[in-house]
Protein backbone atom coordinates (compact mmCIF):
# COMPACT_ATOMS: atom_id res chain seq x y z
CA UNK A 1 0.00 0.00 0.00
CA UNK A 2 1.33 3.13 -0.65
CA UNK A 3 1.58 6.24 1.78
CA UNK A 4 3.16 8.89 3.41
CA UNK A 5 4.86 9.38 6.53
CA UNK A 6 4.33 12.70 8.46
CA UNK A 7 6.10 14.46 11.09
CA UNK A 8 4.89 17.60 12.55
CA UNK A 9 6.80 19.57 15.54
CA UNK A 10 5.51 22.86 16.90
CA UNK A 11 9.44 24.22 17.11
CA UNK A 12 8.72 27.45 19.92
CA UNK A 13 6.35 26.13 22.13
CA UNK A 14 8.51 26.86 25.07
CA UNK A 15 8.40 31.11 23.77
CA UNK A 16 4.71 31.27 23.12
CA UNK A 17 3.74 29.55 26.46
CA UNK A 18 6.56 30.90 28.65
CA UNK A 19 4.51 32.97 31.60
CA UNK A 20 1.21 30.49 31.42
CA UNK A 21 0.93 27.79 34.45
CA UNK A 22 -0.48 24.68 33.58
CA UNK A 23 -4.04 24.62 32.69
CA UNK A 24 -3.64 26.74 30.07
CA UNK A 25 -0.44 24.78 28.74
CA UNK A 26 -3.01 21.65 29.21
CA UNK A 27 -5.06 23.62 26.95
CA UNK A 28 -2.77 24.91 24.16
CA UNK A 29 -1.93 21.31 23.74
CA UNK A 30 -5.82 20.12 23.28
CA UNK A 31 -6.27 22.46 20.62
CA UNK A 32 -2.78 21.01 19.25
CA UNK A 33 -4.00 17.75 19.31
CA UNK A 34 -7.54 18.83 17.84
CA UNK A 35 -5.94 20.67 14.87
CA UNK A 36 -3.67 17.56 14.16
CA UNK A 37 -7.14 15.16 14.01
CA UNK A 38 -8.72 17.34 12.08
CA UNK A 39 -5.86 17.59 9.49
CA UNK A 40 -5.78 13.87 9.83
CA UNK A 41 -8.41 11.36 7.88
CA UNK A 42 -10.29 8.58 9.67
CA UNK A 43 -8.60 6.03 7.69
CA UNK A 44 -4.96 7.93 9.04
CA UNK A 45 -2.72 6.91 11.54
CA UNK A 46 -1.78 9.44 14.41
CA UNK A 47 0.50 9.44 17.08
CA UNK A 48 2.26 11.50 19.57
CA UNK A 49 6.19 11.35 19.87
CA UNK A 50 6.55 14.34 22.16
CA UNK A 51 4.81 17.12 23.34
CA UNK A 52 5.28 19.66 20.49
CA UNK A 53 5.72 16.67 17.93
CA UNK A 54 3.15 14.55 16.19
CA UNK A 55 3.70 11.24 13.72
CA UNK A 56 1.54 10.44 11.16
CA UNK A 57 0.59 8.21 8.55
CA UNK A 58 -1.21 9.36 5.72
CA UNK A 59 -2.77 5.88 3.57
CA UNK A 60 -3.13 6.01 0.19
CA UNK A 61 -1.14 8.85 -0.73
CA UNK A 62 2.47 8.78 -2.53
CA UNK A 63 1.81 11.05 -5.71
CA UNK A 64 3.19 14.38 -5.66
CA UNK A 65 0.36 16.11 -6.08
CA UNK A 66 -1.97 14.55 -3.66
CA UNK A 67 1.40 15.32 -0.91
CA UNK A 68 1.13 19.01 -1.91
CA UNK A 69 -2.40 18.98 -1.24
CA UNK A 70 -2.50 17.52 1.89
CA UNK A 71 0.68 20.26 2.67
CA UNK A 72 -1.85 23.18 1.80
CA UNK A 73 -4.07 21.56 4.37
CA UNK A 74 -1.94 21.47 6.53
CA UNK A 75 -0.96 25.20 6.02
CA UNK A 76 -4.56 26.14 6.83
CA UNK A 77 -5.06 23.86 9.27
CA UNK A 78 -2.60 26.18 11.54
CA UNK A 79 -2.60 29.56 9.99
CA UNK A 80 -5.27 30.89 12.64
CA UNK A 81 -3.04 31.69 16.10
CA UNK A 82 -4.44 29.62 19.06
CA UNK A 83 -6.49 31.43 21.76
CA UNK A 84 -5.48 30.90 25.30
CA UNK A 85 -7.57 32.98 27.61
CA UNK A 86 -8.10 35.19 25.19
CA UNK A 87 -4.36 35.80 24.18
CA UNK A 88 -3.67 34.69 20.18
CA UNK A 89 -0.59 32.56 20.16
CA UNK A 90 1.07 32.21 16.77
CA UNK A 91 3.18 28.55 16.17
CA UNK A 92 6.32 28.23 14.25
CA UNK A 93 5.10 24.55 12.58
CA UNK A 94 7.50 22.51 10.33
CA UNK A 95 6.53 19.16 8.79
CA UNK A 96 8.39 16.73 7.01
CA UNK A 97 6.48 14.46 4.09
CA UNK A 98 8.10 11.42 3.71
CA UNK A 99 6.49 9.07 0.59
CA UNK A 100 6.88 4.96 0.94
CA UNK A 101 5.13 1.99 0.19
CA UNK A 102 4.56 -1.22 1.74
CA UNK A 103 5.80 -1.81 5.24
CA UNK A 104 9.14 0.26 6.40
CA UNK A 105 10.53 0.50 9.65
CA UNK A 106 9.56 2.89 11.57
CA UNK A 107 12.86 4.33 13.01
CA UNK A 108 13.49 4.76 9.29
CA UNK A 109 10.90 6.78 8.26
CA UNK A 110 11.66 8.60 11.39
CA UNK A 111 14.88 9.55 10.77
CA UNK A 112 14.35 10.50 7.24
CA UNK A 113 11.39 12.94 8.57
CA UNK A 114 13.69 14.24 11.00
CA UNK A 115 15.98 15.20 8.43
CA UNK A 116 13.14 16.58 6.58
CA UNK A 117 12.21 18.77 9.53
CA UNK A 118 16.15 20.13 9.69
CA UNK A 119 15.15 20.75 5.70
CA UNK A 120 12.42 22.81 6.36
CA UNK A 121 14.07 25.41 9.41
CA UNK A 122 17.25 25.63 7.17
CA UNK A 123 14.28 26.68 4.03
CA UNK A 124 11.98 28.65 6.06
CA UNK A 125 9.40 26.49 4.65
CA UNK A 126 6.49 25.17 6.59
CA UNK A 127 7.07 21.31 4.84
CA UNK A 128 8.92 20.07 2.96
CA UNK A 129 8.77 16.42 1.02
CA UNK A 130 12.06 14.20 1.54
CA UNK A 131 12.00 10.90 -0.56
CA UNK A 132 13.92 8.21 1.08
CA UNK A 133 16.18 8.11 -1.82
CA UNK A 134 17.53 11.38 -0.77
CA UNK A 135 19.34 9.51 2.10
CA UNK A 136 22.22 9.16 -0.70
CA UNK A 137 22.30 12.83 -0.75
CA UNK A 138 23.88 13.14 3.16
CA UNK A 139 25.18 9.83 3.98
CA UNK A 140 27.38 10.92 6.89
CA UNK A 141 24.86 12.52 8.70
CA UNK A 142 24.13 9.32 10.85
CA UNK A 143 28.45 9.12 11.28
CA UNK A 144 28.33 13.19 12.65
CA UNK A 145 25.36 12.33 15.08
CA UNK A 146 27.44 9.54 16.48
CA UNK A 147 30.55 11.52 17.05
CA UNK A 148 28.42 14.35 18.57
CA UNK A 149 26.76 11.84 21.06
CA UNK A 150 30.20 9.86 21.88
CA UNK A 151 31.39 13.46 22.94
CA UNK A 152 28.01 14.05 24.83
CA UNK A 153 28.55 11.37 26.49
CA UNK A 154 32.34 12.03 27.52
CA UNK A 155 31.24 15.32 28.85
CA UNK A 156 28.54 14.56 31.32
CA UNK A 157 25.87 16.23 29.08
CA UNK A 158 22.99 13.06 29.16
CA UNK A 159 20.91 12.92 32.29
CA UNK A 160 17.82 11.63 33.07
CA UNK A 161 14.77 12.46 33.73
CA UNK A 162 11.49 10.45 35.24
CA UNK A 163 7.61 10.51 34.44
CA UNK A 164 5.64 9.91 37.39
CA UNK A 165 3.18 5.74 37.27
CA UNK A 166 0.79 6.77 39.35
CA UNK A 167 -2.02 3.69 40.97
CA UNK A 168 -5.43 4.12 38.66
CA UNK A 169 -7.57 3.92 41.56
CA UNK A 170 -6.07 6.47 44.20
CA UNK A 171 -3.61 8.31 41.68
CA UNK A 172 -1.04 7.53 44.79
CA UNK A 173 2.78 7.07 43.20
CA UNK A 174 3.88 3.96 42.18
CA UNK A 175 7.08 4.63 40.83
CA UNK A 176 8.52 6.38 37.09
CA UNK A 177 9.72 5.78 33.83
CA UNK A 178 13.02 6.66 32.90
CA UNK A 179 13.72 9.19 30.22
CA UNK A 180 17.13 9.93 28.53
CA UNK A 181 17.99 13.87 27.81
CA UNK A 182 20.99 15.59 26.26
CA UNK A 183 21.30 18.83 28.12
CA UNK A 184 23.50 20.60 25.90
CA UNK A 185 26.22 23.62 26.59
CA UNK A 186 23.69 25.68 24.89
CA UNK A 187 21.04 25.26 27.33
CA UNK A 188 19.20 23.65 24.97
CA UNK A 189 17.45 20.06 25.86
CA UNK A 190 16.73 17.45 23.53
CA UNK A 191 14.48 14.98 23.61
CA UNK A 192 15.41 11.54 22.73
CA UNK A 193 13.05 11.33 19.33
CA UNK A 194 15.53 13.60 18.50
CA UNK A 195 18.84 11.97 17.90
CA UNK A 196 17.93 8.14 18.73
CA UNK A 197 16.71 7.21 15.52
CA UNK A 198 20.50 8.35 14.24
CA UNK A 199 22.30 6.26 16.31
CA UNK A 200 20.21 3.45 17.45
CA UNK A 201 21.50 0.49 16.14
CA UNK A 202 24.97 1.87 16.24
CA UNK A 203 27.89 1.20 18.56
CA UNK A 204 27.09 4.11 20.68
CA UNK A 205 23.71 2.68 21.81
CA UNK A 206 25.29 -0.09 24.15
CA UNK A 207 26.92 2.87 26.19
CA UNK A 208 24.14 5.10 26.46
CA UNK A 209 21.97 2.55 27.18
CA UNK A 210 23.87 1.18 30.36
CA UNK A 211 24.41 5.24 31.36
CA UNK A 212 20.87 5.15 31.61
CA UNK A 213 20.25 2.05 32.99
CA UNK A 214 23.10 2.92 36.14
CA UNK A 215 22.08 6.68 36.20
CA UNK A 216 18.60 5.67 36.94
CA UNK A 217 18.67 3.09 39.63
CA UNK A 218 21.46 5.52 41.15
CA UNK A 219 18.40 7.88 41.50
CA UNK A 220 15.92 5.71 42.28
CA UNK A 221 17.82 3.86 45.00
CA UNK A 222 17.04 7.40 47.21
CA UNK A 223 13.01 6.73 47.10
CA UNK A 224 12.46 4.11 49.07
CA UNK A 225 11.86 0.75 49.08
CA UNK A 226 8.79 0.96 47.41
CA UNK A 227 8.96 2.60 44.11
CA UNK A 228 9.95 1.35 41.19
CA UNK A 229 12.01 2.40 37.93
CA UNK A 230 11.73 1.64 34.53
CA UNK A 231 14.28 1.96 31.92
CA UNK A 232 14.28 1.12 28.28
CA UNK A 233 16.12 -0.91 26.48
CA UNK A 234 16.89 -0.54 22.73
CA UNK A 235 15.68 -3.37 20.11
CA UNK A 236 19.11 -3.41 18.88
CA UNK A 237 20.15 -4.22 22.99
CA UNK A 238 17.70 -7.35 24.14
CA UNK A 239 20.05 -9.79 22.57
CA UNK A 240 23.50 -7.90 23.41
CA UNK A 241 25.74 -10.42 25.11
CA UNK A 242 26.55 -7.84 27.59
CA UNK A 243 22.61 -6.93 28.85
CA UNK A 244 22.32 -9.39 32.29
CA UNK A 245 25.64 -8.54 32.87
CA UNK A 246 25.26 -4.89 33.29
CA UNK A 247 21.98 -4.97 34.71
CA UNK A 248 23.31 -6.98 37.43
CA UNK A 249 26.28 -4.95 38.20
CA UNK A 250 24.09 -1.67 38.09
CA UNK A 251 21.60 -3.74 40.93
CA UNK A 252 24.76 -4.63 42.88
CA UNK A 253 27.04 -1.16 42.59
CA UNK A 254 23.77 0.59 44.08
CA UNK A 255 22.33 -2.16 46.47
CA UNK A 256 18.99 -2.20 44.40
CA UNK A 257 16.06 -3.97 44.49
CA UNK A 258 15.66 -6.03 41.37
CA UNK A 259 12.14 -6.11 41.91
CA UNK A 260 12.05 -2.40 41.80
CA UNK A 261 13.48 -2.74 38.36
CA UNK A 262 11.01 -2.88 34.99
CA UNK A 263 13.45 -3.13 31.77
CA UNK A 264 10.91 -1.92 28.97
CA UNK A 265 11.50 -3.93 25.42
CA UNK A 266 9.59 -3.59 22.25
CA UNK A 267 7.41 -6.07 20.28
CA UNK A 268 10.05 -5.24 17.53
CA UNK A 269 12.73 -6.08 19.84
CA UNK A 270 11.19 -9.49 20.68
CA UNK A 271 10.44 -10.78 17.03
CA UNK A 272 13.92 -10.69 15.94
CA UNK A 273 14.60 -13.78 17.13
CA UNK A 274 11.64 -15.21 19.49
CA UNK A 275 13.56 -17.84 21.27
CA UNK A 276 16.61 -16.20 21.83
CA UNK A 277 14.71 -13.25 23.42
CA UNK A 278 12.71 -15.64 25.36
CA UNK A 279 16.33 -17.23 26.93
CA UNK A 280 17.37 -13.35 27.35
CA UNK A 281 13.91 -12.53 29.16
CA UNK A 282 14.00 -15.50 31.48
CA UNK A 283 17.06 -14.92 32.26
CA UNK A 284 16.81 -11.37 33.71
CA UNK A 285 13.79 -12.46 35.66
CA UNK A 286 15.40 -14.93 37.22
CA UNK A 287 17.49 -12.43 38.49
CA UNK A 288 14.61 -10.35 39.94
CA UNK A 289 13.65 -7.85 37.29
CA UNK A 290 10.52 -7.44 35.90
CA UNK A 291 9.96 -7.33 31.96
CA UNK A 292 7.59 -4.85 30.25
CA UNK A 293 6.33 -4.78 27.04
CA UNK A 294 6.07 -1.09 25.50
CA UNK A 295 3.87 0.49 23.18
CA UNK A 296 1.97 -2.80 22.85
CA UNK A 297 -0.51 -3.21 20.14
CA UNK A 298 1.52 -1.54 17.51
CA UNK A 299 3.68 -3.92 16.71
CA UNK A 300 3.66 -7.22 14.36
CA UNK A 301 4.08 -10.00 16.74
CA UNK A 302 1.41 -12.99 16.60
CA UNK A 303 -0.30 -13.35 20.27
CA UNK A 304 1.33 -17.83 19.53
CA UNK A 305 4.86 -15.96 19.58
CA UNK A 306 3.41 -13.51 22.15
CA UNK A 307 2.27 -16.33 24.87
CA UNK A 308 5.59 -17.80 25.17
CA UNK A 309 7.07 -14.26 26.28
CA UNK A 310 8.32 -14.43 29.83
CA UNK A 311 6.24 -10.67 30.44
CA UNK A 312 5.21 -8.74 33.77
CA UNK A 313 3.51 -5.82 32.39
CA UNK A 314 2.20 -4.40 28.97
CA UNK A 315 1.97 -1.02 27.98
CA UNK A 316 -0.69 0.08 26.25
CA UNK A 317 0.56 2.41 23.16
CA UNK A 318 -0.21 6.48 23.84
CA UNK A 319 -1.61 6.64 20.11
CA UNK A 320 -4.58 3.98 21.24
CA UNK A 321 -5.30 6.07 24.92
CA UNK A 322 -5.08 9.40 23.17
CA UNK A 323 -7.97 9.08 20.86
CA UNK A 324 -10.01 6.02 22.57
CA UNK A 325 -12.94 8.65 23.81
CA UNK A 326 -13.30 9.41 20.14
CA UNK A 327 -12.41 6.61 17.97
CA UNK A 328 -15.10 3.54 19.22
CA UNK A 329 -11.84 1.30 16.85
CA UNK A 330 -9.25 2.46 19.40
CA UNK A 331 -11.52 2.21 22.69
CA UNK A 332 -11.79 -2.06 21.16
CA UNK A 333 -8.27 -2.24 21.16
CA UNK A 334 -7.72 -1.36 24.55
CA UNK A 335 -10.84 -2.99 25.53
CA UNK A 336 -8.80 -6.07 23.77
CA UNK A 337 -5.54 -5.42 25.36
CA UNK A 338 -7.10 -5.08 28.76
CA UNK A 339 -8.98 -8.94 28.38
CA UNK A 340 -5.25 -10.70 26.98
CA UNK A 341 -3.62 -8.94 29.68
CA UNK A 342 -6.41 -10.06 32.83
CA UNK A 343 -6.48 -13.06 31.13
CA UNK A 344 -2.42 -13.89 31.37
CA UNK A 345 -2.44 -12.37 34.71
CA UNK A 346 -0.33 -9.78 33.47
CA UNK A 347 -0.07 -6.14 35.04
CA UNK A 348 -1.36 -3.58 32.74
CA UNK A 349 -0.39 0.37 31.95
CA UNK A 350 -1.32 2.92 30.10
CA UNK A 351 0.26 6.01 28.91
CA UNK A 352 -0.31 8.94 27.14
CA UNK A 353 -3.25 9.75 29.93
CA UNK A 354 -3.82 13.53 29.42
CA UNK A 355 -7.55 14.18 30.89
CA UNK A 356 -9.32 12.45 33.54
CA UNK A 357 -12.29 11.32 31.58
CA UNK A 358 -10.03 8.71 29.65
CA UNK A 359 -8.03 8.20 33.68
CA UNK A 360 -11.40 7.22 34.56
CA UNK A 361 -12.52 4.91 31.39
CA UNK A 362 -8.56 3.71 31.72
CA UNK A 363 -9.68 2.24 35.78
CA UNK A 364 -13.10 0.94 34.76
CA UNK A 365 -11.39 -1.38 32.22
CA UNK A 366 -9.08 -2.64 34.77
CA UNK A 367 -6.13 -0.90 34.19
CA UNK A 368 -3.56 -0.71 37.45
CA UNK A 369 -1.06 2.23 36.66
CA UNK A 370 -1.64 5.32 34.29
CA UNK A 371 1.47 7.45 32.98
CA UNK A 372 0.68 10.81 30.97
CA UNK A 373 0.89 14.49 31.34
CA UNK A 374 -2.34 14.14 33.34
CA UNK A 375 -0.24 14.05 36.28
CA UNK A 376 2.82 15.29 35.28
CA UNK A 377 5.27 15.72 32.43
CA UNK A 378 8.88 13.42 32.68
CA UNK A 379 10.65 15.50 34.87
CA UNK A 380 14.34 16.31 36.08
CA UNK A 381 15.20 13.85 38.86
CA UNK A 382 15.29 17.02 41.68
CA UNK A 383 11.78 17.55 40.73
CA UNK A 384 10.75 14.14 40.47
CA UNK A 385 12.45 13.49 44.33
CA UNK A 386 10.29 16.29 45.47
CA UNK A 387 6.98 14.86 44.53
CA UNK A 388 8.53 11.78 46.39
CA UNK A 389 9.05 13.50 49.65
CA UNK A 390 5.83 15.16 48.88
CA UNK A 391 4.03 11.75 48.24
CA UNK A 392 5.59 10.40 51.53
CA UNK A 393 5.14 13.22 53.75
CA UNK A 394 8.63 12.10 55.41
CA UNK A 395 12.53 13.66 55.93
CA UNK A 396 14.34 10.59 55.59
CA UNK A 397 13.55 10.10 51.65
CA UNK A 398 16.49 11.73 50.14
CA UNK A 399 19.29 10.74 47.54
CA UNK A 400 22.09 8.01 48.46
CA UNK A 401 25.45 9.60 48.73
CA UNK A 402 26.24 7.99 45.27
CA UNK A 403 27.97 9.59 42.24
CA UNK A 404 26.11 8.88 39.30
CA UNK A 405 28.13 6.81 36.68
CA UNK A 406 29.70 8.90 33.78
């Protein structure tokens, strides 16, 4: 089938909102997301990657002309400035058209889009279309990201941050998900849909990914003995020789509880090679860890290879919770999800919770723990600590006196 990838990114959010607290941030990004759905068909694909970017998948268009079209859509879609208590806020949007057929991966498409959006700030254009062919055109960029992250990485500049699990009955605090940033000399944060898809799958992913890994159970050994941490591990990563070995030394260096410790994989990590992943899986729960499988339902595995998984938790993808109240399709799925998961006896999550009507349709279907910017947005590890103490109401929570690894 043929179709085209989209990737939209409001690029100065932070200027237009900076001064408004957080319901009317809360609703800036409604109207976002309205504007987006109502650019999109109901036969499209949307998604949020971030808060200020949006993926999409546009079916049945390739053609030139029908891209173009759907561009001056797009165009009118956000020429009117949002209204936020009566203040008119105009967006800087760029989008990035990317044309494929048949199946593609998606860290593909999302790295040529990327490069599309870098296209269209260097232009001053509000889209531009970027063929995948035109990969030939730069084919070092991927070798200059990796260089720039190796040095990140050699200067201290990745840290992590946390997004608040909260219980779906009492919203009390069950623990956080662990979310790399690259805090640049600039000032300037970036997100990691930003420079992962340029260097996953290269030789600079096993090192970040064990910084993160050790960097977050160094913070997360300083809330208690109740909260957990989960940390993601790349597709490229479940089958890395190397995996047990530094999740057990990170659990040892820091005295932490492995059953504190979620490692979130991918159904795309998993299908590589079922068996072999099922060996890997087993193995880290044997040592204590519990195994999570993110974004669920967007993936390609068959629920035969999916019953064999050695699995603690799924995730329910944020592109299913974010339009379930409107899309009766997307409310089955999680309806669906909900039923394999009860069924297994598996724990069940949600994220991408943003309003308390779907919180509340989230609990009735028997989900346990609900992650979105409902409650809060991921958050730097100070911040997150406070809501800790705050949660607890004690003194003694603090930080260990432990360096975090560089």
């Amino acid at each position: 089938m043929d179709a085209c990838f989209v990737l939209l990114k409001i690029e100065n959010a932070s200027d237009v909102l900076k001064g408004f607290g957080e319901p009317q941030l809360a609703s800036f990004y409604r109207q976002y997301e309205t504007r987006v759905n109502s650019f999109a068909r109901s036969d499209d694909h949307v998604e949020r990657i971030g808060r200020s970017k949006y993926a999409l998948v546009l079916s049945n268009i390739s053609d030139p002309m029908q891209i173009e079209l759907a561009g001056a859509k797009l165009e009118r879609t956000f020429q009117t400035p949002f209204d936020i208590d009566g203040h008119e806020l105009k967006v800087t949007l760029h989008a990035a058209f990317v044309p494929f057929e048949g199946h593609l991966e998606k860290k593909m498409l999302l790295r040529n889009a990327e490069r599309g959006l870098d296209d269209a700030r260097s232009s001053n254009r509000m889209f531009v279309v970027r063929n995948l062919s035109t990969d030939s055109e730069r084919p070092d960029i991927s070798a200059l990201w990796l260089r720039d992250v190796e040095r990140g990485l050699a200067c201290s500049e990745f840290e992590m941050y946390f997004q608040p699990k909260v219980d779906a009955c009492d919203y009390t605090l069950r623990g956080a998900e662990a979310l790399i940033r690259w805090q640049l000399s600039t000032g300037e944060v970036r997100n990691p849909g930003e420079f992962l898809a340029y260097v996953n799958g290269t030789s600079v992913m096993a090192p970040l990914t064990w910084f993160a890994l050790k960097a977050s159970i160094a913070h997360a050994v300083g809330w208690g003995d109740t909260l957990g941490v989960s940390v993601n591990v790349s597709p490229c990563l479940l089958l890395h020789s190397d995996l047990a070995e530094q999740v057990d030394d990170a659990l040892t260096i820091f005295g932490f509880p492995p059953r504190l410790l979620t490692l979130e994989i991918t159904e795309e990590a998993v299908i590589q090679d079922v068996s072999e992943a099922i060996l890997m899986l087993n193995r880290l729960r044997e040592m204590g860890c519990k195994i999570s499988i993110d974004d669920f339902g967007t993936g390609y595995s068959s629920l035969s290879a999916f019953r064999e998984l050695p699995v603690d938790e799924l995730k329910i993808d944020r592109s299913f919770v974010s339009q379930m109240l409107h899309s009766p399709r997307d409310l089955d799925i999680v309806k669906a999800i909900s039923g394999l998961a009860h069924s297994l006896s598996i724990s069940l999550v949600a994220e991408g919770v943003e309003d308390i009507h779907t919180a509340a349709v989230l609990r009735d279907l028997g989900v346990q723990v609900l992650q979105g910017y409902l409650f809060s947005p991921p958050i730097c590890a100070d911040e997150f600590l406070e809501k800790v103490r705050d949660e607890f109401d004690v003194e003694t929570v603090g930080r260990a006196n432990i360096e975090l690894p560089r």
